[in-house]
C-alpha atoms as a PDB file:
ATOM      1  CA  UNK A   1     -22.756  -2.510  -3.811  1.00  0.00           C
ATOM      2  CA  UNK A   2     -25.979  -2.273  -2.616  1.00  0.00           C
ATOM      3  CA  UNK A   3     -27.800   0.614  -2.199  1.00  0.00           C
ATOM      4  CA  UNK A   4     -28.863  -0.709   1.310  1.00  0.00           C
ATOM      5  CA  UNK A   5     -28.549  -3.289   4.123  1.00  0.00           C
ATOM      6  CA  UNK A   6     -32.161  -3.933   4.136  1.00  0.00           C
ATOM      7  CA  UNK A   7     -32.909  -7.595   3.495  1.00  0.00           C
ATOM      8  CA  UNK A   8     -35.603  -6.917   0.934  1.00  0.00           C
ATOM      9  CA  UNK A   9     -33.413  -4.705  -0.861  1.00  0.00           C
ATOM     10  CA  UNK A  10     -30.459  -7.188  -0.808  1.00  0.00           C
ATOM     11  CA  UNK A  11     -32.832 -10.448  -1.678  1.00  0.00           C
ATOM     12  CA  UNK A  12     -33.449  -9.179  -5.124  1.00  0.00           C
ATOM     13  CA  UNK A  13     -29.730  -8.595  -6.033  1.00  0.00           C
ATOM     14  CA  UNK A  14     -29.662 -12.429  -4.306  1.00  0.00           C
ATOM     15  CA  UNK A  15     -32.511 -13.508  -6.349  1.00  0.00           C
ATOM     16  CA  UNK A  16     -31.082 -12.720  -9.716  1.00  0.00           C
ATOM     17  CA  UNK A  17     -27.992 -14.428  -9.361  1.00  0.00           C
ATOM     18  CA  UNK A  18     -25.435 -11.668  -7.575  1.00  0.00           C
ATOM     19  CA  UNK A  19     -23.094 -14.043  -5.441  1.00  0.00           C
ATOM     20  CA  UNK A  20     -21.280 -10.765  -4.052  1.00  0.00           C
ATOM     21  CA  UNK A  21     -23.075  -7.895  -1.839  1.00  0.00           C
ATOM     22  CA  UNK A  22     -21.063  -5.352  -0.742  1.00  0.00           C
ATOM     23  CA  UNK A  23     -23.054  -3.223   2.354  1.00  0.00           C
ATOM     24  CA  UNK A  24     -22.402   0.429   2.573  1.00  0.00           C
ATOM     25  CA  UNK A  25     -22.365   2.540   5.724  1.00  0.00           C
ATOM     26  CA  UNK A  26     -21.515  -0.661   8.318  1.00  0.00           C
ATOM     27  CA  UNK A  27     -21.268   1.614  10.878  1.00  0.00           C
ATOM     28  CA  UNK A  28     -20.920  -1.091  14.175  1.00  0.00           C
ATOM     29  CA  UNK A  29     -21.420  -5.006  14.586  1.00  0.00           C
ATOM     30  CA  UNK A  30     -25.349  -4.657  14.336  1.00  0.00           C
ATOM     31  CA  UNK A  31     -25.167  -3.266  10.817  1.00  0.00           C
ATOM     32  CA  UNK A  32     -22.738  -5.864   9.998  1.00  0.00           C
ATOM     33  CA  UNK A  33     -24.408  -9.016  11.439  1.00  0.00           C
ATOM     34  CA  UNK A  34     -27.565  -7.924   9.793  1.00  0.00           C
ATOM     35  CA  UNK A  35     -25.980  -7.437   6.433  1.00  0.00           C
ATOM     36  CA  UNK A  36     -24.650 -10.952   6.794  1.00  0.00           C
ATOM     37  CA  UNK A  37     -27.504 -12.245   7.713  1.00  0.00           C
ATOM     38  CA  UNK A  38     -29.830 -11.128   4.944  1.00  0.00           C
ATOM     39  CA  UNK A  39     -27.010 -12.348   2.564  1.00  0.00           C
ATOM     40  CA  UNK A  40     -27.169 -16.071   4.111  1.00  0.00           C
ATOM     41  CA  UNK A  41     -29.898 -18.590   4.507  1.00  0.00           C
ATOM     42  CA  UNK A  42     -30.391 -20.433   7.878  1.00  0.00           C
ATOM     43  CA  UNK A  43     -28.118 -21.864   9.887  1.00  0.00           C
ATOM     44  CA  UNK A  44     -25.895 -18.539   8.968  1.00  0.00           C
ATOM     45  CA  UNK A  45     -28.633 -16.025   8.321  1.00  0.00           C
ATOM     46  CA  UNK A  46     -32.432 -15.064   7.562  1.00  0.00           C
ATOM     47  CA  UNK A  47     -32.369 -15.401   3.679  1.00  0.00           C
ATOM     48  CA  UNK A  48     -35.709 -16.202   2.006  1.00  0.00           C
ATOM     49  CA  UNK A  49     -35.984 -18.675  -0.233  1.00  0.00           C
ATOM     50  CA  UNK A  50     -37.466 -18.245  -4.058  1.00  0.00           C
ATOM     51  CA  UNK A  51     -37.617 -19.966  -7.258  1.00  0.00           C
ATOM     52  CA  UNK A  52     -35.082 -17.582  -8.813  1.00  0.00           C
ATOM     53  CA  UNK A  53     -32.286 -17.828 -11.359  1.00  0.00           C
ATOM     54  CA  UNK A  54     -29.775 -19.073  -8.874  1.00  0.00           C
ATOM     55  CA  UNK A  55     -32.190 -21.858  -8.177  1.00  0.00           C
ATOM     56  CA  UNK A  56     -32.912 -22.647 -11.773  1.00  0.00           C
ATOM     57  CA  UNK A  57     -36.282 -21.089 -11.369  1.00  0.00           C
ATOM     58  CA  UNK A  58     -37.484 -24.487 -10.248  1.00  0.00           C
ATOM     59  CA  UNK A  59     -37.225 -26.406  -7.008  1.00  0.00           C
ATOM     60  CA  UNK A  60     -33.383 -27.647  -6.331  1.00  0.00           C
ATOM     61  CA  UNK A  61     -33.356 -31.854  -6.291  1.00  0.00           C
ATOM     62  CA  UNK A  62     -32.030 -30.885  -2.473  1.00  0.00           C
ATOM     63  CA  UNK A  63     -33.266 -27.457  -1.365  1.00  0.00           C
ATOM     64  CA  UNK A  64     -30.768 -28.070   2.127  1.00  0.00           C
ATOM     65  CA  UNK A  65     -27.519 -29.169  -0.201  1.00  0.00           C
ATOM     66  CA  UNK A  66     -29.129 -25.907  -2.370  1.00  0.00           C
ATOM     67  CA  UNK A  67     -28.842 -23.501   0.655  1.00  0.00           C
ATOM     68  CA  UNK A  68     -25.656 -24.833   2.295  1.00  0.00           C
ATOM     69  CA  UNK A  69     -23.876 -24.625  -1.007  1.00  0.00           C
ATOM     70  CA  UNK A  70     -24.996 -20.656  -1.667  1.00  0.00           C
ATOM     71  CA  UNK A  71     -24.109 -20.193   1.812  1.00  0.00           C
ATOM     72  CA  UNK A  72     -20.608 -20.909   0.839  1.00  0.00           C
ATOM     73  CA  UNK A  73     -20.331 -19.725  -2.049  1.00  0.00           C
ATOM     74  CA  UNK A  74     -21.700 -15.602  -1.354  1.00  0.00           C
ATOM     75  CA  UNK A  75     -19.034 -13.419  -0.762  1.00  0.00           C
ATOM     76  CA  UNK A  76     -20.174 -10.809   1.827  1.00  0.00           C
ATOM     77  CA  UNK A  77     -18.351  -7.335   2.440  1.00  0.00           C
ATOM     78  CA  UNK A  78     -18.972  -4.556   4.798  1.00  0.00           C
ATOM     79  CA  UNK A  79     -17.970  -0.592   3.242  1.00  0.00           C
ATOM     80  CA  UNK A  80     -17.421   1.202   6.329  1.00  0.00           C
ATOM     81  CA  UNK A  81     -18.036   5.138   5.539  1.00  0.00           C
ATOM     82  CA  UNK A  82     -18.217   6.813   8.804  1.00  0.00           C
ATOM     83  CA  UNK A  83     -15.921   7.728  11.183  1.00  0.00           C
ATOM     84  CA  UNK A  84     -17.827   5.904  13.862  1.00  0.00           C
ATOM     85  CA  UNK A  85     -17.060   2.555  11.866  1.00  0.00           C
ATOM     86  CA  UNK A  86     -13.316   3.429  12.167  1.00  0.00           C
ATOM     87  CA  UNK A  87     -12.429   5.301  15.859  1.00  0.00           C
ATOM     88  CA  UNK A  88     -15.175   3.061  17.351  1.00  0.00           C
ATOM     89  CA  UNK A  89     -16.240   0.195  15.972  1.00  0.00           C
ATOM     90  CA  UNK A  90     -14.143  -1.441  13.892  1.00  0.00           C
ATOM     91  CA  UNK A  91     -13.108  -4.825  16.135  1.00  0.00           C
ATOM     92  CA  UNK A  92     -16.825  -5.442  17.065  1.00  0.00           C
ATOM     93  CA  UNK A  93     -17.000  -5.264  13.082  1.00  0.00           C
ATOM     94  CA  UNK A  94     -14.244  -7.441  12.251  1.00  0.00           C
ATOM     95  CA  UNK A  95     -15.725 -10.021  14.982  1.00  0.00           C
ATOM     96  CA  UNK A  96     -18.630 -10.691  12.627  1.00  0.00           C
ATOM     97  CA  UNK A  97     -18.626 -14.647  11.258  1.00  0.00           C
ATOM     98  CA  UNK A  98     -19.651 -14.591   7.588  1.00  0.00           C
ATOM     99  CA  UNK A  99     -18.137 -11.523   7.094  1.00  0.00           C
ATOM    100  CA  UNK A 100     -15.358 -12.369   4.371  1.00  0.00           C
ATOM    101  CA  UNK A 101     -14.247  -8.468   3.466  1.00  0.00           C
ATOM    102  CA  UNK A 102     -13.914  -5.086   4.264  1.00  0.00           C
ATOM    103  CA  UNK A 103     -13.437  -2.100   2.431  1.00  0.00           C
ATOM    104  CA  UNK A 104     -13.143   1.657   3.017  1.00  0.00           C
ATOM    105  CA  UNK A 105     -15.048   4.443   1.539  1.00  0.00           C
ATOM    106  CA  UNK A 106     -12.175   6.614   1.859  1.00  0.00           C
ATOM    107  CA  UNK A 107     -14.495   9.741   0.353  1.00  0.00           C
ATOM    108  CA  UNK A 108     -17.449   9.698   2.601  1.00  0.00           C
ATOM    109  CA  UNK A 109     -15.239   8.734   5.585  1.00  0.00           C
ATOM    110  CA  UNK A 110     -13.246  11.819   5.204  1.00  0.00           C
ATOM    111  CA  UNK A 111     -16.191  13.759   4.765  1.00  0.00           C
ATOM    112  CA  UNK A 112     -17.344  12.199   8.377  1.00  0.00           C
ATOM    113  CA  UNK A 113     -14.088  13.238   9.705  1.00  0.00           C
ATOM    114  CA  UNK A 114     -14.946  17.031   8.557  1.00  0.00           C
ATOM    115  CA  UNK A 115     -12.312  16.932   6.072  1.00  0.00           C
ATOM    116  CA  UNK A 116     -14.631  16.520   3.007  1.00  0.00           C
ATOM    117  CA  UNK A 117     -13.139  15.069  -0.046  1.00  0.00           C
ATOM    118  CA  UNK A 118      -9.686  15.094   1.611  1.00  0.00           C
ATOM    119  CA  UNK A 119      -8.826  11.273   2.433  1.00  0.00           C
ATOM    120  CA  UNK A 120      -5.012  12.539   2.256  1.00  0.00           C
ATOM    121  CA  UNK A 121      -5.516  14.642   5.536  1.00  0.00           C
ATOM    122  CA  UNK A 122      -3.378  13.145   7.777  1.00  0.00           C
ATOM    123  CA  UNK A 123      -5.899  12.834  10.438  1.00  0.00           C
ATOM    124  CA  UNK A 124      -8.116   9.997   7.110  1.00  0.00           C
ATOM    125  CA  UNK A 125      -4.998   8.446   6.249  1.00  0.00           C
ATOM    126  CA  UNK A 126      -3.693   8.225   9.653  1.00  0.00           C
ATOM    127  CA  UNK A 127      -7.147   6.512  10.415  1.00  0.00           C
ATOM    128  CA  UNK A 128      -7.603   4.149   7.497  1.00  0.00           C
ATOM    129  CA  UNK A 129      -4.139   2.666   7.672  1.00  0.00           C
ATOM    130  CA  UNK A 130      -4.778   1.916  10.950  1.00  0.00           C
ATOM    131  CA  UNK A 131      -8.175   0.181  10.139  1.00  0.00           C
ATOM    132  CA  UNK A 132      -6.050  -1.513   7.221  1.00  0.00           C
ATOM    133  CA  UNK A 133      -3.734  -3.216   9.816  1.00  0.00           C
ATOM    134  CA  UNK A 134      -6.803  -4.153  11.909  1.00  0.00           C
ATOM    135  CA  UNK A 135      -8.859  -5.821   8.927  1.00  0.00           C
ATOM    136  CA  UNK A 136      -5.639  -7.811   7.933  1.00  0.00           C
ATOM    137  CA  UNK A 137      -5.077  -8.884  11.296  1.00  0.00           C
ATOM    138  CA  UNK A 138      -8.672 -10.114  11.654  1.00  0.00           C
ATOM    139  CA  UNK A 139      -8.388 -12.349   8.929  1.00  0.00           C
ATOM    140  CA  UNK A 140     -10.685 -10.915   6.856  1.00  0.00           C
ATOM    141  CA  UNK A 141      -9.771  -9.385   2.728  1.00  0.00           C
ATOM    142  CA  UNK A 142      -8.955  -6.172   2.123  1.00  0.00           C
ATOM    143  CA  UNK A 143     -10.662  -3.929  -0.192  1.00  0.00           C
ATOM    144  CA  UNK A 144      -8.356  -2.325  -1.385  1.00  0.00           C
ATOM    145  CA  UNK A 145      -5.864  -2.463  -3.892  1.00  0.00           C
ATOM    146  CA  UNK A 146      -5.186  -0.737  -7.624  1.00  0.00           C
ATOM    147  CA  UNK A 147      -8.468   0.809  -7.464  1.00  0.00           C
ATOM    148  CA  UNK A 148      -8.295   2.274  -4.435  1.00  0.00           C
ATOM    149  CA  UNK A 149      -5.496   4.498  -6.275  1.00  0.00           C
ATOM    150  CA  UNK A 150      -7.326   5.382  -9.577  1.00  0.00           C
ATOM    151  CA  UNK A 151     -10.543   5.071 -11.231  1.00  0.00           C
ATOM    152  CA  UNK A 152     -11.640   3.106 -13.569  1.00  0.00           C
ATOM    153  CA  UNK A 153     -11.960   6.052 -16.150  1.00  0.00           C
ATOM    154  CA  UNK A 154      -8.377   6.972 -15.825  1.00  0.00           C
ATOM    155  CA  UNK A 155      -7.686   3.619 -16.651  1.00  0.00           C
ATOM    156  CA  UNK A 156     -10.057   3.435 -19.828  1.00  0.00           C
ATOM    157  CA  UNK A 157      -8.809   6.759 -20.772  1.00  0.00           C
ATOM    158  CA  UNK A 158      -4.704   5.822 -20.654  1.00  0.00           C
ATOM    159  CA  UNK A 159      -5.372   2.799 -21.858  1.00  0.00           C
ATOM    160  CA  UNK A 160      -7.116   4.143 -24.895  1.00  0.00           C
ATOM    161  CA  UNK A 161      -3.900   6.558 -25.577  1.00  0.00           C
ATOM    162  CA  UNK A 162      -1.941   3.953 -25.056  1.00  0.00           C
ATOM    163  CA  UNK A 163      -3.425   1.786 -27.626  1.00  0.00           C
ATOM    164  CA  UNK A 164      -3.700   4.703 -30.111  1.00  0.00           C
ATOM    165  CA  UNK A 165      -0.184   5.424 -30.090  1.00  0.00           C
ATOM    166  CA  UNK A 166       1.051   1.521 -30.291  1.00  0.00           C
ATOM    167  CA  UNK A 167      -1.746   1.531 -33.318  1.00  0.00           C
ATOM    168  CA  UNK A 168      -0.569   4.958 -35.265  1.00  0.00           C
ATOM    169  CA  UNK A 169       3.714   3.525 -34.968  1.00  0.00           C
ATOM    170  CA  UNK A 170       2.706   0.741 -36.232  1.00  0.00           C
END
């Protein structure tokens, strides 16, 4: 996750070998045609070109096979966060070529919907599994999943007790 769709800002995540940006606050399809843009080099986008560790730090034997190949190989995903994304804007969104997933900031779009904090109101969840349906139906990956449900330092944390109590019957 970036901290920003701005091309400069995502070149030097590109430029030190990140094959992955994830764009927050893709709010309609200008937001998300830019962020795939800056992610991809021409035909597909407006990525510069430098002498970085994805290229080896040197100039690729073909610098055309070079850019097609990281073309197809970035993975680009749009984190919608405001309600606008959602209620609005969410098939002009999905519409997007290069665009390969979508996730939901299910925090900061409840906070959008005045419910702050609350993505179980039934007016968020209402709203995201609707956009759910929508971003399968495009095509596009979901990003979603386990993590969605629980945080990473639950998991640490239960998986430490766990692995105390296996170690102590032992």
């Amino acid at each position: 996750r970036v901290p920003n769709i701005d091309p400069s800002t995502i070149l030097r995540f590109l430029d030190r070998g990140v094959q992955g940006i994830t764009g927050p606050h893709i709010r309609n399809k200008a937001d998300a045609t830019a962020l795939v843009a800056a992610c991809r080099f021409a035909p597909d986008g407006v990525r510069s070109f430098y002498y970085s560790r994805p290229a080896g730090y040197t100039l690729p034997e073909s610098v055309p096979d070079y850019m097609k190949s990281a073309n197809e190989e970035i993975w680009v995903s749009a984190l919608l966060e405001d309600r606008e994304a959602i209620e609005e804007n969410l098939e002009a969104i999905l519409s997007v070529e290069g665009l390969d997933a979508v996730s939901i900031g299910h925090i900061d779009l409840s906070q959008s919907m005045g419910h702050p904090g609350d993505w179980k109101h039934p007016d968020v969840a209402r709203a995201m599994d609707r956009a759910w349906h929508q971003i399968e139906s495009a095509g596009k990956a979901p990003g979603r999943g386990l993590m969605h449900m629980t945080s990473v330092t639950d998991l640490l944390i239960n998986g430490a007790k766990e692995f105390m109590a296996k170690a102590k019957a032992s």
